[in-house]
Structures are given as C-alpha cells and as structure tokens.
PDB file of N, CA and C in Angstrom:
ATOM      1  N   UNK A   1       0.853  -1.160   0.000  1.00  0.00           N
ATOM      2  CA  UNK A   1       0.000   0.000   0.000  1.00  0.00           C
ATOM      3  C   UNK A   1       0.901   1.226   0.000  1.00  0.00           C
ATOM      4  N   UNK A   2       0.178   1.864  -0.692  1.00  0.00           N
ATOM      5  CA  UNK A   2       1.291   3.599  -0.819  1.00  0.00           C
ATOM      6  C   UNK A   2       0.550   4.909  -0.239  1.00  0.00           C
ATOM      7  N   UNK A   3       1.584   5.351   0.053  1.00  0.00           N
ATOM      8  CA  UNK A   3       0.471   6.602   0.869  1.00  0.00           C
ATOM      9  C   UNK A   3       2.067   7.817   0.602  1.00  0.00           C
ATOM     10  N   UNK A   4       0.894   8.678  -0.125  1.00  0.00           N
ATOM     11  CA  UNK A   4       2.006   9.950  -0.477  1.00  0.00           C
ATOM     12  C   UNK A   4       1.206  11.225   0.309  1.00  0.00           C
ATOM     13  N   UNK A   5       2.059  11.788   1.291  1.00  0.00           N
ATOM     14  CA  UNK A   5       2.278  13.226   1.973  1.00  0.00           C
ATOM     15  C   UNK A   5       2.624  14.491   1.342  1.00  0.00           C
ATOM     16  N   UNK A   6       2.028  15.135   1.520  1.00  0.00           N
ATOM     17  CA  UNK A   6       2.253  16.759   0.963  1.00  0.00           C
ATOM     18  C   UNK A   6       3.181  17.558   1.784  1.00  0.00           C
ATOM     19  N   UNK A   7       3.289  16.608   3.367  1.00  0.00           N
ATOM     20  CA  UNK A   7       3.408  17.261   4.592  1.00  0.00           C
ATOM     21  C   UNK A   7       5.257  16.477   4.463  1.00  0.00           C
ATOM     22  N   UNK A   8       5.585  17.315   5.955  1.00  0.00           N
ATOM     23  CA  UNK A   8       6.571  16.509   6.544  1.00  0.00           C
ATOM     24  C   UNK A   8       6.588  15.415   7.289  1.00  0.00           C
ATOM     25  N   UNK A   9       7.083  14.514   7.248  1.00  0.00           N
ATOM     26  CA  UNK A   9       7.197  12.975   8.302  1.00  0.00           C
ATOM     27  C   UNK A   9       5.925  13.540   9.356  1.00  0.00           C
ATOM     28  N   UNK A  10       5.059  12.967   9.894  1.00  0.00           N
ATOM     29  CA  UNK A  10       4.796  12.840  11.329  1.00  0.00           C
ATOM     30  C   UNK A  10       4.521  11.190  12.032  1.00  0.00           C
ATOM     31  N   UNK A  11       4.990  11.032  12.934  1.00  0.00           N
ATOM     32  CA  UNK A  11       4.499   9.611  13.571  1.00  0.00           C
ATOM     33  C   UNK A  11       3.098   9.190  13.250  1.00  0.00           C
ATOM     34  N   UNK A  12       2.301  10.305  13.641  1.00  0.00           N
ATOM     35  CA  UNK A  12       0.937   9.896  13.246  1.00  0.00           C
ATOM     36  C   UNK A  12       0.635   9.172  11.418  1.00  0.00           C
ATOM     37  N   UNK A  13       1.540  10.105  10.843  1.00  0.00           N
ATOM     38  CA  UNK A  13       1.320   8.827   9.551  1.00  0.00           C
ATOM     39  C   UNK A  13       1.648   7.670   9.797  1.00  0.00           C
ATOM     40  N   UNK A  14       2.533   6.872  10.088  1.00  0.00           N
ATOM     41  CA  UNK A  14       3.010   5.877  10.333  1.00  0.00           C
ATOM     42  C   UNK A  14       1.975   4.330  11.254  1.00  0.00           C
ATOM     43  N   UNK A  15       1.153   5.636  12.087  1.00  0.00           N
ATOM     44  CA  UNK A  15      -0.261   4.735  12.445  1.00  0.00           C
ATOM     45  C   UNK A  15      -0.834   4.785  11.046  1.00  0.00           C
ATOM     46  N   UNK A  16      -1.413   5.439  10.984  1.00  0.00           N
ATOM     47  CA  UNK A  16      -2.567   5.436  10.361  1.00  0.00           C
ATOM     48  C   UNK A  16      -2.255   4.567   9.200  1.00  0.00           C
ATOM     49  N   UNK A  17      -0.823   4.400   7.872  1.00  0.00           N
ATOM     50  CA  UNK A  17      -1.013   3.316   7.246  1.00  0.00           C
ATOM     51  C   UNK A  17      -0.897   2.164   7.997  1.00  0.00           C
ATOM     52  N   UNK A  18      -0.436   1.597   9.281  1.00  0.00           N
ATOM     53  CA  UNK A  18      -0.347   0.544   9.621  1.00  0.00           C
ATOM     54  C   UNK A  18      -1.765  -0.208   9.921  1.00  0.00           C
ATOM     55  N   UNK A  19      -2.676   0.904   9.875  1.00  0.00           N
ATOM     56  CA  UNK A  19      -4.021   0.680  10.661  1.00  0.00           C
ATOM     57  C   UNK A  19      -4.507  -0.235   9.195  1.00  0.00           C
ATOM     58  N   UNK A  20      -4.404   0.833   7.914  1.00  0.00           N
ATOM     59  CA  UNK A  20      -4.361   0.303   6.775  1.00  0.00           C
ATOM     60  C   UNK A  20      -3.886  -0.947   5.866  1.00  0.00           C
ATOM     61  N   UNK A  21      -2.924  -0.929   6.455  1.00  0.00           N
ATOM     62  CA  UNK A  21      -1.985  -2.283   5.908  1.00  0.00           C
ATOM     63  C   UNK A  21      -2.909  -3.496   6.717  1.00  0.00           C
ATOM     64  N   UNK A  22      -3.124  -3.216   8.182  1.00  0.00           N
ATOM     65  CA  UNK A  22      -3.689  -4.514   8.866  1.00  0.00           C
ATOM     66  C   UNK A  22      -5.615  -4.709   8.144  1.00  0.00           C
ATOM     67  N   UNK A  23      -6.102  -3.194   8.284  1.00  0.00           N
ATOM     68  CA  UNK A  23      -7.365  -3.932   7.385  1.00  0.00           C
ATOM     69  C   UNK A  23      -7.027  -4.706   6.180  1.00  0.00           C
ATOM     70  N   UNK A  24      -6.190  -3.940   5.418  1.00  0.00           N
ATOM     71  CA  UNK A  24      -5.818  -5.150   4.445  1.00  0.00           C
ATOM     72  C   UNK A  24      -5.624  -6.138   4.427  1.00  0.00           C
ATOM     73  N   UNK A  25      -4.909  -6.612   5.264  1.00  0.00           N
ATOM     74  CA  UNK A  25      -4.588  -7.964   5.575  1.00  0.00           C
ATOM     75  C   UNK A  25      -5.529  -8.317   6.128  1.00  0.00           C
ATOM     76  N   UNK A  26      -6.492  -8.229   6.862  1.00  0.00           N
ATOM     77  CA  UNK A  26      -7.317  -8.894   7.553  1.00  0.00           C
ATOM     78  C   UNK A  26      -8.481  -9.448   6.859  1.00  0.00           C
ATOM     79  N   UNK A  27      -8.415  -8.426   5.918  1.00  0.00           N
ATOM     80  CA  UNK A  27     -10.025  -8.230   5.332  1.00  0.00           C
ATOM     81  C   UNK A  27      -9.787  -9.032   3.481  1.00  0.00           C
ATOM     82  N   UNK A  28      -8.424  -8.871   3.183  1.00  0.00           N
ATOM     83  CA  UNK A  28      -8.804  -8.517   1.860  1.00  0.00           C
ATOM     84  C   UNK A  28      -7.156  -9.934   1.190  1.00  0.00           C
ATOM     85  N   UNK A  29      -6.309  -9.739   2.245  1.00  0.00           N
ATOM     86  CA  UNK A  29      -5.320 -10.622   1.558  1.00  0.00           C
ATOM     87  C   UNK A  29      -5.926 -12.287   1.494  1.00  0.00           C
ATOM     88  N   UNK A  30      -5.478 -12.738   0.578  1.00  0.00           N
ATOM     89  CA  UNK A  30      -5.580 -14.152   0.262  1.00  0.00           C
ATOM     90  C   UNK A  30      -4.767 -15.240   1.227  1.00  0.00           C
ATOM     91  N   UNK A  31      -4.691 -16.606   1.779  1.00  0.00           N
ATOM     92  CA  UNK A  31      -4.147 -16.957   2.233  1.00  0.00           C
ATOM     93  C   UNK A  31      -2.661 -17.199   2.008  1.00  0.00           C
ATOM     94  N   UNK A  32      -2.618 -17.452   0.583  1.00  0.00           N
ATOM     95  CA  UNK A  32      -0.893 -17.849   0.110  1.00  0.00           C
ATOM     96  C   UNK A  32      -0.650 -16.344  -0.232  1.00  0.00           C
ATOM     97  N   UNK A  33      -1.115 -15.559   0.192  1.00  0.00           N
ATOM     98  CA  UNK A  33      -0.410 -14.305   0.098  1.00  0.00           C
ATOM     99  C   UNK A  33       0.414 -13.936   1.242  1.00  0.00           C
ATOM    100  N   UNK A  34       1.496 -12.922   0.868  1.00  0.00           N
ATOM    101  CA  UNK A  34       2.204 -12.238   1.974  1.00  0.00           C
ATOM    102  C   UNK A  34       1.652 -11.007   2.535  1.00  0.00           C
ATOM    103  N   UNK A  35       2.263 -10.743   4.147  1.00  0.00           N
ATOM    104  CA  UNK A  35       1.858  -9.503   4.667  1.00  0.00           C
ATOM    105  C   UNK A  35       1.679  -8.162   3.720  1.00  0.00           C
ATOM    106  N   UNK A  36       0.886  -7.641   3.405  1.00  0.00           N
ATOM    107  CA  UNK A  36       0.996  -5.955   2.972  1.00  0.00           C
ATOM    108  C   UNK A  36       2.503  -5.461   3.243  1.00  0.00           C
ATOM    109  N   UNK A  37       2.945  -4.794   2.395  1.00  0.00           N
ATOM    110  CA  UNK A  37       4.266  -3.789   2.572  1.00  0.00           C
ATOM    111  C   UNK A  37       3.208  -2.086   2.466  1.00  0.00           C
ATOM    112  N   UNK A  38       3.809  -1.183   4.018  1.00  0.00           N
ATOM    113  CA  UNK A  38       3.517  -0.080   3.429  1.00  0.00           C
ATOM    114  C   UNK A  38       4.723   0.833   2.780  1.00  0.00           C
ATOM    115  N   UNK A  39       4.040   1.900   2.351  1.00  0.00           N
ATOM    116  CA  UNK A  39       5.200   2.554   1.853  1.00  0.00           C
ATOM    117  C   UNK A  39       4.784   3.959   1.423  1.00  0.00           C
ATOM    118  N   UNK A  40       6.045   4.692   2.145  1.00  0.00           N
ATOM    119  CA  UNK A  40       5.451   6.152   3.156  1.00  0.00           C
ATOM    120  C   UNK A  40       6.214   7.456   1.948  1.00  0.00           C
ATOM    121  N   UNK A  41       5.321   7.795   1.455  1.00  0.00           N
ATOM    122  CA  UNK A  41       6.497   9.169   0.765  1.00  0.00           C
ATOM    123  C   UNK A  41       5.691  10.536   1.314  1.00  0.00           C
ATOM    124  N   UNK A  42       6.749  11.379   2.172  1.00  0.00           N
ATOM    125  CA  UNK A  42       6.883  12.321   2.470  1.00  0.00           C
ATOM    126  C   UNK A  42       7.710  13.747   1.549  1.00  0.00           C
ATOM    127  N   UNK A  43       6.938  14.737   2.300  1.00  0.00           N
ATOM    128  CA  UNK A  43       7.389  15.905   1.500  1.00  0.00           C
ATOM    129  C   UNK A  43       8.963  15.827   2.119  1.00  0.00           C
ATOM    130  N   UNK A  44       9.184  15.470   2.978  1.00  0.00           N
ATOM    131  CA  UNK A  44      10.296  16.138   3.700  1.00  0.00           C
ATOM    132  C   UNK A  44      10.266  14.567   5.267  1.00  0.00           C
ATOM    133  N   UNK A  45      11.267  14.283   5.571  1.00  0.00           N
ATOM    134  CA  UNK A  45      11.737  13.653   6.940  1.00  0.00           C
ATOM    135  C   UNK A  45      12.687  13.870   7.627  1.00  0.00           C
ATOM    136  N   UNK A  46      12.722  14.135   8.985  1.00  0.00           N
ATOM    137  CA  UNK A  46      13.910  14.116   9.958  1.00  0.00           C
ATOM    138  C   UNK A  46      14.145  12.335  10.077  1.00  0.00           C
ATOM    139  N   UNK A  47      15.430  12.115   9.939  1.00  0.00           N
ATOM    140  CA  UNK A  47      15.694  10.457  10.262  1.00  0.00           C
ATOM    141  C   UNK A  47      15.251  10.319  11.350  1.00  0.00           C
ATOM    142  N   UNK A  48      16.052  10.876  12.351  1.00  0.00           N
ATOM    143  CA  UNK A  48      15.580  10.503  13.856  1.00  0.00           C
ATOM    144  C   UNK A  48      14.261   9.774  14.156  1.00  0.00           C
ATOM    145  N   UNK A  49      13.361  10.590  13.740  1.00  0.00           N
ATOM    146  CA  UNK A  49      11.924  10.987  14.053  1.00  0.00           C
ATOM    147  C   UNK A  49      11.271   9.641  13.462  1.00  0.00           C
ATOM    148  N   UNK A  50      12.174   9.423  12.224  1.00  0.00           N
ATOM    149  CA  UNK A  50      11.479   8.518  11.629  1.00  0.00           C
ATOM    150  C   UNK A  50      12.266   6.925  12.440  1.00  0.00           C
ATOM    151  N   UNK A  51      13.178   6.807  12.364  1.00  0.00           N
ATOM    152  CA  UNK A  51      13.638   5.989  13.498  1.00  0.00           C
ATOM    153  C   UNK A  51      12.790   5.562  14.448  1.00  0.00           C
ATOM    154  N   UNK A  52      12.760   6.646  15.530  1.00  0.00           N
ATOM    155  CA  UNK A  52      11.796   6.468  16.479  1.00  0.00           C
ATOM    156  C   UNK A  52      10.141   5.876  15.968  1.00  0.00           C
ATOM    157  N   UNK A  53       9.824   6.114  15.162  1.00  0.00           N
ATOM    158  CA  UNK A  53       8.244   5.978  14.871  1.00  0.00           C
ATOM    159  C   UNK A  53       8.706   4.399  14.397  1.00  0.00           C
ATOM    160  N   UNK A  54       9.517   4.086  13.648  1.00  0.00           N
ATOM    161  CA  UNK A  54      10.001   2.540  13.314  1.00  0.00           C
ATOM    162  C   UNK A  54      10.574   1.373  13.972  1.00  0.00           C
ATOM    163  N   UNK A  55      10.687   2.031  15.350  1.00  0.00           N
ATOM    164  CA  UNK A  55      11.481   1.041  16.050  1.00  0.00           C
ATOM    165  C   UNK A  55      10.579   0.027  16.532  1.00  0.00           C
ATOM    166  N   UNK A  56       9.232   0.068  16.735  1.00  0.00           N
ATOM    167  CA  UNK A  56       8.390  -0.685  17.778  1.00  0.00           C
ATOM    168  C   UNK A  56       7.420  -1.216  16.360  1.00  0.00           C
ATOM    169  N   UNK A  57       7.715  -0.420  14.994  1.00  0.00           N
ATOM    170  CA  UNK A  57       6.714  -0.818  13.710  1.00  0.00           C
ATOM    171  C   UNK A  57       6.810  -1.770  13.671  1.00  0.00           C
ATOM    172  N   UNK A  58       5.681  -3.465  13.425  1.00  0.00           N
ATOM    173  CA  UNK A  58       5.307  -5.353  13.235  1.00  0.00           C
ATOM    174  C   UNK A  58       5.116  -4.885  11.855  1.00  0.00           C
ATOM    175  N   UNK A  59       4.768  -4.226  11.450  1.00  0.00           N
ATOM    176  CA  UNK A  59       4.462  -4.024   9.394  1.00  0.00           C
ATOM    177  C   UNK A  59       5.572  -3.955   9.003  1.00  0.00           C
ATOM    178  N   UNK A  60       6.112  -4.458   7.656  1.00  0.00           N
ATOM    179  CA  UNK A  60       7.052  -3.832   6.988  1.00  0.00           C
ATOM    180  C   UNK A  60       6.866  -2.576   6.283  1.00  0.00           C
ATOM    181  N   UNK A  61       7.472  -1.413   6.659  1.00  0.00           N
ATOM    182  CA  UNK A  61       7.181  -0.295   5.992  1.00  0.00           C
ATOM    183  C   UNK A  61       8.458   0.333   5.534  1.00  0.00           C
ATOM    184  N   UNK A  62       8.214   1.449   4.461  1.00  0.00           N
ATOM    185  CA  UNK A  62       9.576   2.391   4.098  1.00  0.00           C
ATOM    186  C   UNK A  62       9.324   3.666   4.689  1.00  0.00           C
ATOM    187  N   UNK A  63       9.925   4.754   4.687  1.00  0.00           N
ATOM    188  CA  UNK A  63       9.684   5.800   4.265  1.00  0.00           C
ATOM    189  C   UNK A  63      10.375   6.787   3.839  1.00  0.00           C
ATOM    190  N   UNK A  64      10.040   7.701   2.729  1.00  0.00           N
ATOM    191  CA  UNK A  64      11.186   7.893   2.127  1.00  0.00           C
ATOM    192  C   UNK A  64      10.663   9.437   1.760  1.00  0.00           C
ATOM    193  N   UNK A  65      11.573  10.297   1.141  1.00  0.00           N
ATOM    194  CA  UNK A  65      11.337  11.946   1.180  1.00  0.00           C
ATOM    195  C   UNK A  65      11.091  11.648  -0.760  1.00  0.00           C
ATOM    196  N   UNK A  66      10.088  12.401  -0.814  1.00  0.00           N
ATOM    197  CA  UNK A  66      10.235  12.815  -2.737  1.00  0.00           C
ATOM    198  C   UNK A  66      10.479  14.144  -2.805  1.00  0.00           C
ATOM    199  N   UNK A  67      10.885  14.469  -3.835  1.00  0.00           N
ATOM    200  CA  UNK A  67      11.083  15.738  -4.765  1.00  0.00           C
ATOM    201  C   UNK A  67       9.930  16.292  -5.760  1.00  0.00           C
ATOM    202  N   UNK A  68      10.099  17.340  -5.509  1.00  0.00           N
ATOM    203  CA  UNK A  68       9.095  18.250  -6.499  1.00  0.00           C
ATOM    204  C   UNK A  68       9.719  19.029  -7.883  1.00  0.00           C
ATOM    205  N   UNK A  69       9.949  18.533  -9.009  1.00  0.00           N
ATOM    206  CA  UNK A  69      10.899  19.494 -10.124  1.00  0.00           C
ATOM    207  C   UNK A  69       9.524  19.252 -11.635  1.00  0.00           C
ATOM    208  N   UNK A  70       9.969  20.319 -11.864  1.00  0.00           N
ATOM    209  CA  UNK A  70       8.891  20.183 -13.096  1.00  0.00           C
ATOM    210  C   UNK A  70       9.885  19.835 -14.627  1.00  0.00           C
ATOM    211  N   UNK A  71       9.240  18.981 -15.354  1.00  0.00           N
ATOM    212  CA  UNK A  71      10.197  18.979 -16.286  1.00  0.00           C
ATOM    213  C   UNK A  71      10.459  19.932 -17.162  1.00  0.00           C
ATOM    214  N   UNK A  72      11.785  20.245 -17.968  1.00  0.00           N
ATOM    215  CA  UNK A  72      11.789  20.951 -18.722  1.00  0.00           C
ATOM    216  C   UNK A  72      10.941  20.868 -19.929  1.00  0.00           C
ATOM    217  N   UNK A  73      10.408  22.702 -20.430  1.00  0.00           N
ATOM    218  CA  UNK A  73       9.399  22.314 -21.287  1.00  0.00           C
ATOM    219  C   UNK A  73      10.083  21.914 -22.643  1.00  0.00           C
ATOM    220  N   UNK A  74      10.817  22.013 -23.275  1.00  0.00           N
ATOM    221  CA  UNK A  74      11.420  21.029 -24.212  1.00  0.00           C
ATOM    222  C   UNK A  74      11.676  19.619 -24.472  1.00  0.00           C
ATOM    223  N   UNK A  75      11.478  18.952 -23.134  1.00  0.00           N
ATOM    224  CA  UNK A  75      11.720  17.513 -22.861  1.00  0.00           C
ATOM    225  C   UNK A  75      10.011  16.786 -23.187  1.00  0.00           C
ATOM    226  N   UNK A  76       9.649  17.368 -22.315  1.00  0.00           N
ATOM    227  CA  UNK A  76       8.281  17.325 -22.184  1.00  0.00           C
ATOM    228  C   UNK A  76       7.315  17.239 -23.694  1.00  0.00           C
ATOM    229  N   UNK A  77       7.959  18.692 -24.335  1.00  0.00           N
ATOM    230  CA  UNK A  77       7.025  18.640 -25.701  1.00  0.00           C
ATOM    231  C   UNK A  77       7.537  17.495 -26.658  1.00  0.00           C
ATOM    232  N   UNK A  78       8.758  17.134 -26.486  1.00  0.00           N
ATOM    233  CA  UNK A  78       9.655  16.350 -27.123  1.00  0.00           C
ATOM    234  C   UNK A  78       8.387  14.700 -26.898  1.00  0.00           C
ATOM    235  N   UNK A  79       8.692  14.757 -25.779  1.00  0.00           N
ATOM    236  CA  UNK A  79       7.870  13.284 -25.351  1.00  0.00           C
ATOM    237  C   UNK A  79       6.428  13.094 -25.618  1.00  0.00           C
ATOM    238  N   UNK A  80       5.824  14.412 -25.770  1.00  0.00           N
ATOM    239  CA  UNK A  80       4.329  14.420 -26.113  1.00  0.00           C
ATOM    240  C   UNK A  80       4.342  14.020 -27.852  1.00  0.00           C
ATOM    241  N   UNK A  81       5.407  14.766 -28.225  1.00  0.00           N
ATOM    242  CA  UNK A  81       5.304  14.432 -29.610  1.00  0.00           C
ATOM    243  C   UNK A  81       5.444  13.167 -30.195  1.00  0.00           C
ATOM    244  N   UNK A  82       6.401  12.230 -28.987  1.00  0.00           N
ATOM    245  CA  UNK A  82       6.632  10.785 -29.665  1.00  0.00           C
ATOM    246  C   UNK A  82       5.469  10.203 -29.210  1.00  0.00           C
ATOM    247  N   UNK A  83       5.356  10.285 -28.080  1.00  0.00           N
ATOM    248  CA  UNK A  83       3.704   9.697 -27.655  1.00  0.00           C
ATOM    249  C   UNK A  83       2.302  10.093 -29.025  1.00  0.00           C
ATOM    250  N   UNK A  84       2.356  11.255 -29.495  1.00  0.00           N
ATOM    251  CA  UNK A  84       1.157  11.299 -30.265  1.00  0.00           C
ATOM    252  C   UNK A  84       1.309  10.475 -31.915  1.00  0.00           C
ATOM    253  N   UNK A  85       3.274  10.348 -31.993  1.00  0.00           N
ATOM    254  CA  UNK A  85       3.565   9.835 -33.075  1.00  0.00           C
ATOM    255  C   UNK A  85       3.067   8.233 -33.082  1.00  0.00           C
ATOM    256  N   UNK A  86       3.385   7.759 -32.045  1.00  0.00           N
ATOM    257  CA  UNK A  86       3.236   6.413 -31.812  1.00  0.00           C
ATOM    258  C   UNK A  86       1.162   5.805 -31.662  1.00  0.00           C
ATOM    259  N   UNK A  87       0.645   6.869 -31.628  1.00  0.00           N
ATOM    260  CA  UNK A  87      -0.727   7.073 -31.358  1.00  0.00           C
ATOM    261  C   UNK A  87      -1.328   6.685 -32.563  1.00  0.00           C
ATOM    262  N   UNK A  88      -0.653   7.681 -33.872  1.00  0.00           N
ATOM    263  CA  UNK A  88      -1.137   8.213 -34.756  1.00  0.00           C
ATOM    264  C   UNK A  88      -0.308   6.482 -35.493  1.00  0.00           C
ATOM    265  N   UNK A  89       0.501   5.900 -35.590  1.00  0.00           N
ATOM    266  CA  UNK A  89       1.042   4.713 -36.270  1.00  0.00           C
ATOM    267  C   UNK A  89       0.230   3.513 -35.560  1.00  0.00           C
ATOM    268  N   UNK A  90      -0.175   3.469 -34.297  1.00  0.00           N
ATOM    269  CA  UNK A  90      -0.963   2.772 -34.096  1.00  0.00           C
ATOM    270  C   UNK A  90      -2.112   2.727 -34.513  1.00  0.00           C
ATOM    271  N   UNK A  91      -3.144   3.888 -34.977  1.00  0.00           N
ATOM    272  CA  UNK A  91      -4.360   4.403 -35.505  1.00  0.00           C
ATOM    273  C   UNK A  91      -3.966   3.440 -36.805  1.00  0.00           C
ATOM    274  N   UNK A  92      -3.185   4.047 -37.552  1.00  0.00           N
ATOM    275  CA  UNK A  92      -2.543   3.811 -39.172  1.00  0.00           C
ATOM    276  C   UNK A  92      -2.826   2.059 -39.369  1.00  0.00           C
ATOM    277  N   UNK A  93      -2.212   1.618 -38.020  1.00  0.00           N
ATOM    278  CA  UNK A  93      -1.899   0.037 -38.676  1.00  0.00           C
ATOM    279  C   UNK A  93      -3.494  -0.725 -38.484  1.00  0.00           C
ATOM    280  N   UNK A  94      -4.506   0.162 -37.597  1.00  0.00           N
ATOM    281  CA  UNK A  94      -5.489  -0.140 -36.897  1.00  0.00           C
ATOM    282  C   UNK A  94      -6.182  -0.202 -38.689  1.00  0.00           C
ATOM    283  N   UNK A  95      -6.419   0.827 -38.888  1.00  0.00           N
ATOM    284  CA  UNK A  95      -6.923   0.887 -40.200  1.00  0.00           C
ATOM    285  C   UNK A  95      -6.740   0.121 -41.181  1.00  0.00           C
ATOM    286  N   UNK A  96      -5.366  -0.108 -41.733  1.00  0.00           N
ATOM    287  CA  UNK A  96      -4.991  -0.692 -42.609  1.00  0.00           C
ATOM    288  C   UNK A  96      -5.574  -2.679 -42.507  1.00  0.00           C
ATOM    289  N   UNK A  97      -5.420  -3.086 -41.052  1.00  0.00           N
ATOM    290  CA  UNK A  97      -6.142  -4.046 -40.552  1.00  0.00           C
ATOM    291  C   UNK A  97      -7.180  -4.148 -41.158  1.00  0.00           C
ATOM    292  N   UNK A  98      -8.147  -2.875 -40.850  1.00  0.00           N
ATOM    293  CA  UNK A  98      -9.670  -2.958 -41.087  1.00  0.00           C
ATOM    294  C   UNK A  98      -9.773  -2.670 -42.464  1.00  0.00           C
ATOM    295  N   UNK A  99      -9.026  -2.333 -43.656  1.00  0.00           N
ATOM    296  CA  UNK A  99      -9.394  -2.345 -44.699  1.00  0.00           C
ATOM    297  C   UNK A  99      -9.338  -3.641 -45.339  1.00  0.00           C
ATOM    298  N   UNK A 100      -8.239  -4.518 -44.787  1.00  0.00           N
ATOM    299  CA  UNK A 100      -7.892  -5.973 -45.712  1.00  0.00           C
ATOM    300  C   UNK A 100      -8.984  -6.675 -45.528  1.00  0.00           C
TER     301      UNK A 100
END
C-alpha cells in the first residue's frame, strides 16, 4: 500500500497506514499471500523521528522523502510528440487491418 504526503514525516502517519496495511490484511489478503508492505512518501523527513516511529513498527514499511521538479518544457514537448507519433502509427496500422 502507498500513501504519499504533501506534509513533513509525522508519527501519526506511520499509524494510520499501519491501521491500513492490517485492514488489508485482515479483510482482503488471500491466504498464500504475503503480509501488505507499506510505503510512506513524504514531503520532507527528519531520520531521527522517523527511526523512532520505526522502532516498535510489526508491518514492513519504508519511508522515504520525494522531490518536487517540473520537467523541462522542451523535454516534455519532445515526449508528447513521440507519444502522439506512436498514437497516430498505431491508428494507421489499426486501419490498414480494417481495410484488408
């Protein structure tokens, strides 16, 4: 299970997916299945803090800090363009199918 924060680390996240991970498991995993993994992305974490909130954690969990960068708009238009190329050759072969 994934759970993404806008915020910084708090302990209280760290309940609340565990609360999550265990309905899961309780309610919803299969028998030959394994425990739920959670997995914590924060705007921002102090280790410590997160330490402490992990030391006494029975779930397997991560948690880890993400980044916010926007891509460059050249990269971006670059990739939209192969994406619509590949759209438009898929359309093409779709057709050509339906004419034979």
């Amino acid at each position: 299970m994934n759970e993404l924060k806008i915020t910084k680390f708090k302990p209280e996240h760290l309940g609340k997916l565990e609360f999550y991970l265990e309905a899961l498991d309780r309610d919803a995993k299969l028998s030959h299945e394994n425990l739920s993994i959670g997995v914590l992305l924060c705007r921002e974490k102090n280790d410590e803090v997160v330490e402490y909130a992990l030391s006494r954690s029975v779930s397997p969990t991560v948690i880890s800090e993400y980044e916010t960068k926007l891509i460059p708009k050249e990269v971006l238009r670059k990739k939209l363009n192969e994406f619509y190329n590949l759209l438009d050759n898929k359309n093409d072969d779709k057709f050509k199918e339906a004419a034979k």
